[in-house]
C-alpha atoms as a PDB file:
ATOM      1  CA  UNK A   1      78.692 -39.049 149.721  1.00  0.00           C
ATOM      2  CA  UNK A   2      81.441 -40.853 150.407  1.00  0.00           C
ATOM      3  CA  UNK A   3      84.737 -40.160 152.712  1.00  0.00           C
ATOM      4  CA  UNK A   4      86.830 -40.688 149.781  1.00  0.00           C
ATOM      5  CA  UNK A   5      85.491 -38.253 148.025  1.00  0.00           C
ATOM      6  CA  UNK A   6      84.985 -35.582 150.269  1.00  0.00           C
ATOM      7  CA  UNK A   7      88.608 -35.914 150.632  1.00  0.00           C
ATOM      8  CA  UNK A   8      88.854 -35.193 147.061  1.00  0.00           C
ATOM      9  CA  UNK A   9      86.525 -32.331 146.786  1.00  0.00           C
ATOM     10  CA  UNK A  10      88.352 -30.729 149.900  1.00  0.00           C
ATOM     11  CA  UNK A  11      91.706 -31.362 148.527  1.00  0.00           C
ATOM     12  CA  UNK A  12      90.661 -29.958 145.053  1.00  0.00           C
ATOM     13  CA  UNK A  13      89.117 -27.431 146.674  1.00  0.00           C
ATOM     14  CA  UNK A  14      92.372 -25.981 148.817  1.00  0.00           C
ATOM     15  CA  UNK A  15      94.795 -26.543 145.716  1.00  0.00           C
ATOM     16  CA  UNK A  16      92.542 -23.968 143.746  1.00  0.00           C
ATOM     17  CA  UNK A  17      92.552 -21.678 146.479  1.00  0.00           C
ATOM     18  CA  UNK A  18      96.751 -21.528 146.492  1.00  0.00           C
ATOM     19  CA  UNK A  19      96.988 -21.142 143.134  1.00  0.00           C
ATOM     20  CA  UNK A  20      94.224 -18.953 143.593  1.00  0.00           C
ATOM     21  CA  UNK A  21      96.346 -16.754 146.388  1.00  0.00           C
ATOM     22  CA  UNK A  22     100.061 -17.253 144.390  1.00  0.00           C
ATOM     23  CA  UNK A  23      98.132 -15.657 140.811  1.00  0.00           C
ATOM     24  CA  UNK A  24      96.643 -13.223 142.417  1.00  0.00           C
ATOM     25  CA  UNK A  25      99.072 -12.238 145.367  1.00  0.00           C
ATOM     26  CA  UNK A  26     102.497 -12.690 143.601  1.00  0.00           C
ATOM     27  CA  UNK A  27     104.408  -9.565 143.960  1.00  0.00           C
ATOM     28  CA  UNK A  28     106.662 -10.057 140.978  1.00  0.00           C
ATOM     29  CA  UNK A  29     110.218  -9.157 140.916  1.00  0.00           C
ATOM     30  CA  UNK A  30     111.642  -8.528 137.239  1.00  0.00           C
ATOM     31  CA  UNK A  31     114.498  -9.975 135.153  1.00  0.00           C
ATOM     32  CA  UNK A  32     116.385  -6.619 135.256  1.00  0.00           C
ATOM     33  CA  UNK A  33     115.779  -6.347 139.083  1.00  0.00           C
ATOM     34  CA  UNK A  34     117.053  -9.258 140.187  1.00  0.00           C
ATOM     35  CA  UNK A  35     118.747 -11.421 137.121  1.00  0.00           C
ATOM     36  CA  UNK A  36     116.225 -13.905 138.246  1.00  0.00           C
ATOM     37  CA  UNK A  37     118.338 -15.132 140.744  1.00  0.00           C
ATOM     38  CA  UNK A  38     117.440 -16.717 143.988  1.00  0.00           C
ATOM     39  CA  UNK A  39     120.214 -18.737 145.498  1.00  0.00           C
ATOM     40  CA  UNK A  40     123.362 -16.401 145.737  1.00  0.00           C
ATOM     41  CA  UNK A  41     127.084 -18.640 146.109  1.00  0.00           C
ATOM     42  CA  UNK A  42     129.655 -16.383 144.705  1.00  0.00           C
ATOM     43  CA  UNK A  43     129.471 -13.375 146.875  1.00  0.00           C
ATOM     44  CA  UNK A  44     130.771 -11.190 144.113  1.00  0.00           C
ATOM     45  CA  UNK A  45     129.147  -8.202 142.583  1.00  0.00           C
ATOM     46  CA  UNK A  46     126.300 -10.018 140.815  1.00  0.00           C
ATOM     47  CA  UNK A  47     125.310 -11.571 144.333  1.00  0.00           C
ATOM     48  CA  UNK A  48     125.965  -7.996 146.332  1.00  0.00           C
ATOM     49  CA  UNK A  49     123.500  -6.249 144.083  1.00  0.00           C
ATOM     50  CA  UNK A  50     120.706  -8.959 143.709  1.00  0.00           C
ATOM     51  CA  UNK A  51     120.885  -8.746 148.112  1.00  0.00           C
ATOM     52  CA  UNK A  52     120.961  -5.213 147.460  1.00  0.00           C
ATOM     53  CA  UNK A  53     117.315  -5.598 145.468  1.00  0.00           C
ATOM     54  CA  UNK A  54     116.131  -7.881 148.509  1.00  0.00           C
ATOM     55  CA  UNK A  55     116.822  -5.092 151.104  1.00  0.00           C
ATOM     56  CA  UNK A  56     115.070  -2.257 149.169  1.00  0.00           C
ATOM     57  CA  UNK A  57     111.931  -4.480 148.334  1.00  0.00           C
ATOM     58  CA  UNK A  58     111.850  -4.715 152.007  1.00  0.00           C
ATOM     59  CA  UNK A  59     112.014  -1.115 152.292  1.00  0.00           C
ATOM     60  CA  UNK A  60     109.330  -0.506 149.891  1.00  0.00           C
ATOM     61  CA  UNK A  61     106.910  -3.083 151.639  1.00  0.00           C
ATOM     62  CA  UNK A  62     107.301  -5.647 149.123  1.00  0.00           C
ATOM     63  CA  UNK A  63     108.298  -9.587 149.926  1.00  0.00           C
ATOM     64  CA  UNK A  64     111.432 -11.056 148.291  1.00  0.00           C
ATOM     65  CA  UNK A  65     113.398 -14.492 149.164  1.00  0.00           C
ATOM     66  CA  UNK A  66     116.764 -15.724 148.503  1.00  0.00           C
ATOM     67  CA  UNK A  67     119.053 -18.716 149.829  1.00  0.00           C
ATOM     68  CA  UNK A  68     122.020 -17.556 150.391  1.00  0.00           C
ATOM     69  CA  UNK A  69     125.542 -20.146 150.536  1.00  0.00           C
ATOM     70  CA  UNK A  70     128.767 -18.936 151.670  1.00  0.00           C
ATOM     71  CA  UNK A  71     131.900 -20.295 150.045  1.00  0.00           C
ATOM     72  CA  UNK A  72     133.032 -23.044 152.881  1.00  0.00           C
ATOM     73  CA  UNK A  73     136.663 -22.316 153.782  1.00  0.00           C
ATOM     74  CA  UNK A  74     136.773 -25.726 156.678  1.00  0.00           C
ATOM     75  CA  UNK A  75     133.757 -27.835 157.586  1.00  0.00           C
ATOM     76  CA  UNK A  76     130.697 -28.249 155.882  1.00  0.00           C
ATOM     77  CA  UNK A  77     128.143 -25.622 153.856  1.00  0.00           C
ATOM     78  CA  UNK A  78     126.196 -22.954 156.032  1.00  0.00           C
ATOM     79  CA  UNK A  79     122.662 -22.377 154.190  1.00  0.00           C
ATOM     80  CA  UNK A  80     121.204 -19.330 154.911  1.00  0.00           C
ATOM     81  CA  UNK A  81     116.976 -18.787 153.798  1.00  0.00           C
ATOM     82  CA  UNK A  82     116.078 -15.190 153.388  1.00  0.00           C
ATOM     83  CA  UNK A  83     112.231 -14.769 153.283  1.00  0.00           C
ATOM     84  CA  UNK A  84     110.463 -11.277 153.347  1.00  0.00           C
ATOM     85  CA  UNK A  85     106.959 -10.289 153.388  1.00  0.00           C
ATOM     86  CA  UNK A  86     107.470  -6.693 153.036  1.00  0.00           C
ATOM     87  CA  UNK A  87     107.468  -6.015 156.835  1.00  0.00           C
ATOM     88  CA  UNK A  88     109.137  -8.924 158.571  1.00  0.00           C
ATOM     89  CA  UNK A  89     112.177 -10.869 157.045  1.00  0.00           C
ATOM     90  CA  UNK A  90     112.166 -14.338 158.447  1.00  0.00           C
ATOM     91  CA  UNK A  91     116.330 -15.543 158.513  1.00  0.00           C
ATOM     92  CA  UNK A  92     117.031 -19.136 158.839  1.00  0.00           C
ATOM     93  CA  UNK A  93     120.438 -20.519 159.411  1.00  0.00           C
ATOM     94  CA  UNK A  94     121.250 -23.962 158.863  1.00  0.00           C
ATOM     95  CA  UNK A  95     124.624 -25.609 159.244  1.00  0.00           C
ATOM     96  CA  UNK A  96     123.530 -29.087 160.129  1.00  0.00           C
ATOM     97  CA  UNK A  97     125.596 -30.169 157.071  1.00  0.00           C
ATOM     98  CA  UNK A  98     128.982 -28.789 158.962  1.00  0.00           C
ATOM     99  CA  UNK A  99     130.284 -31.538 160.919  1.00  0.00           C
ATOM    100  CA  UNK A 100     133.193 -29.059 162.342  1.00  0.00           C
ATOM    101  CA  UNK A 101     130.806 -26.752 164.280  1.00  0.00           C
ATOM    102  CA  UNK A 102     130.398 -27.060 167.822  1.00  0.00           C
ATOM    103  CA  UNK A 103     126.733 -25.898 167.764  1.00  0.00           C
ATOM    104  CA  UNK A 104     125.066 -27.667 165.222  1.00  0.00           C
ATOM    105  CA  UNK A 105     121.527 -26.999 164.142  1.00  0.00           C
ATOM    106  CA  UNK A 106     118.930 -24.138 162.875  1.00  0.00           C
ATOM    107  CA  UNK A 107     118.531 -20.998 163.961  1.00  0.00           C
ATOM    108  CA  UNK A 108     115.870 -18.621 163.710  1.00  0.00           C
ATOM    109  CA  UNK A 109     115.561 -14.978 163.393  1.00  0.00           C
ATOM    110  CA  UNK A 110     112.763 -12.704 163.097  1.00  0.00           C
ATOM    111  CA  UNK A 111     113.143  -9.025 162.143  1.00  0.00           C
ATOM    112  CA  UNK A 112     111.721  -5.497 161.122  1.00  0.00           C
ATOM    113  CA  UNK A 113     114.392  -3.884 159.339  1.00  0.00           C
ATOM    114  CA  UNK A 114     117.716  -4.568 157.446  1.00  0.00           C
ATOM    115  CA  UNK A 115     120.357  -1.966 156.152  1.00  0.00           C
ATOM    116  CA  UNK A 116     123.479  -2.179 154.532  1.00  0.00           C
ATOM    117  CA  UNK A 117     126.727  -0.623 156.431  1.00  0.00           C
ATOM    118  CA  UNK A 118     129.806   0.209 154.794  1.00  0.00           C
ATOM    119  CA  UNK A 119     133.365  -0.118 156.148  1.00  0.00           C
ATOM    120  CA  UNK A 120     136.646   0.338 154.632  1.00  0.00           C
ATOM    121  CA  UNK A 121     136.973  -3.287 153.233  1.00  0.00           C
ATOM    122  CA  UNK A 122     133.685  -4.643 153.564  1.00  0.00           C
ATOM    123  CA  UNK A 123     129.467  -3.875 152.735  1.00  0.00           C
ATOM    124  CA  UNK A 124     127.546  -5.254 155.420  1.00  0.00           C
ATOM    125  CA  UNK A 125     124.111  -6.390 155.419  1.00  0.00           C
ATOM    126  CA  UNK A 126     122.247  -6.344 159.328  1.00  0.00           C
ATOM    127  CA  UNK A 127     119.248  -6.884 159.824  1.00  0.00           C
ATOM    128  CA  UNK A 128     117.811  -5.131 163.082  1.00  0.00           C
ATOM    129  CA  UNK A 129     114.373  -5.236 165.182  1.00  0.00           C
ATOM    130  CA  UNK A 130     114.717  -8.710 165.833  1.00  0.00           C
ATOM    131  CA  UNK A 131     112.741 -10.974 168.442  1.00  0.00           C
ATOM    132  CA  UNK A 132     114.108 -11.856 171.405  1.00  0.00           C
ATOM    133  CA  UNK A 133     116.851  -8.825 171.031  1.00  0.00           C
ATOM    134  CA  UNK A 134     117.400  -5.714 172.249  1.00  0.00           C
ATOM    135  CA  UNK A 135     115.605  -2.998 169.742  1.00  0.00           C
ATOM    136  CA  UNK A 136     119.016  -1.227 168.139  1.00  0.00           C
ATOM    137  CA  UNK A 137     120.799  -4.580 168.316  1.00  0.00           C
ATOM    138  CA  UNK A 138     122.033  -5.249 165.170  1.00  0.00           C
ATOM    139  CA  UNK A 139     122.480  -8.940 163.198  1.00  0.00           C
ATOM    140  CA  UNK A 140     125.408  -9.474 160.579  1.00  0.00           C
ATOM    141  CA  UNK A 141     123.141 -11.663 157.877  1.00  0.00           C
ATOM    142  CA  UNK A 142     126.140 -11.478 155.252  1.00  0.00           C
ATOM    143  CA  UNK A 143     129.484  -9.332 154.389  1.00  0.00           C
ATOM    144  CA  UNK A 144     130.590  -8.552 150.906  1.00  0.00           C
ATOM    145  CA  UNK A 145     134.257  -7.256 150.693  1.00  0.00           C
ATOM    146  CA  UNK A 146     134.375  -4.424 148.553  1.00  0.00           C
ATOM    147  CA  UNK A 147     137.820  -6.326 146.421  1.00  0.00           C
ATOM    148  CA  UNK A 148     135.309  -8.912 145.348  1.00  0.00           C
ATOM    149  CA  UNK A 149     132.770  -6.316 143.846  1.00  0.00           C
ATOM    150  CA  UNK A 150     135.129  -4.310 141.890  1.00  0.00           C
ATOM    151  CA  UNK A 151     135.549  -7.168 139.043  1.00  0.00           C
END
């Protein structure tokens, strides 16, 4: 058999298998649940309660993923990718594409647990249990102020 098509057969062989896993494995999130919505730029109420739905997934052991994009007040867009599994959320933050930062680049965070805290003026989301921090140190992912979700 050839080398060119052993390559094929392996390569046909793994796509199967991912489509395989994504049929069989896809936790599905509903139209009502989230709106079908997956990349969240207004921060209004729409956006509030579709991070809401990620954070109680979590909760319930299910995976979830959103990219999340701040309104940019100075400087360039910060792009924030939300991935859960159901027991870890994986938090990237990218804001290579501001050219006003100081500290430009990607950073990673690793965690066991998010909650939502409420203030006077704001809804919080922080995620907590994350590597290389202290166990009840908590990370501000995202604010919402409550003004926004009233209209």
């Amino acid at each position: 058999m050839s080398h060119r098509l052993q390559n094929y057969i392996l390569l046909t062989i793994i796509l199967v298998l991912i489509i395989a896993l994504i049929i069989t494995n896809k936790d599905k999130i509903t139209t009502e649940e989230s709106g079908n919505e997956f990349f969240l730029v207004n921060f209004d109420r729409k956006d509030f309660k579709r991070l809401e739905v990620l954070a109680n997934r979590f909760k319930e052991g299910k995976g979830d993923n959103l990219m999340l994009i701040p309104p940019v007040f100075d400087g360039g867009y910060w792009i924030h990718d939300v991935m859960s599994n159901g027991r870890e959320i994986y938090w990237t933050v990218d804001n290579t594409r501001d050219g006003m930062s100081s500290n430009t680049g990607k950073q990673e965070y690793i965690c066991k647990g998010i909650d939502i805290r409420e203030s006077e003026d704001h809804y919080t989301f922080e995620l907590s249990k994350c590597s290389n921090y202290k166990e009840d140190e908590k990370l501000v992912m995202v604010s919402f102020l409550k003004e926004r979700l009233k209209k």
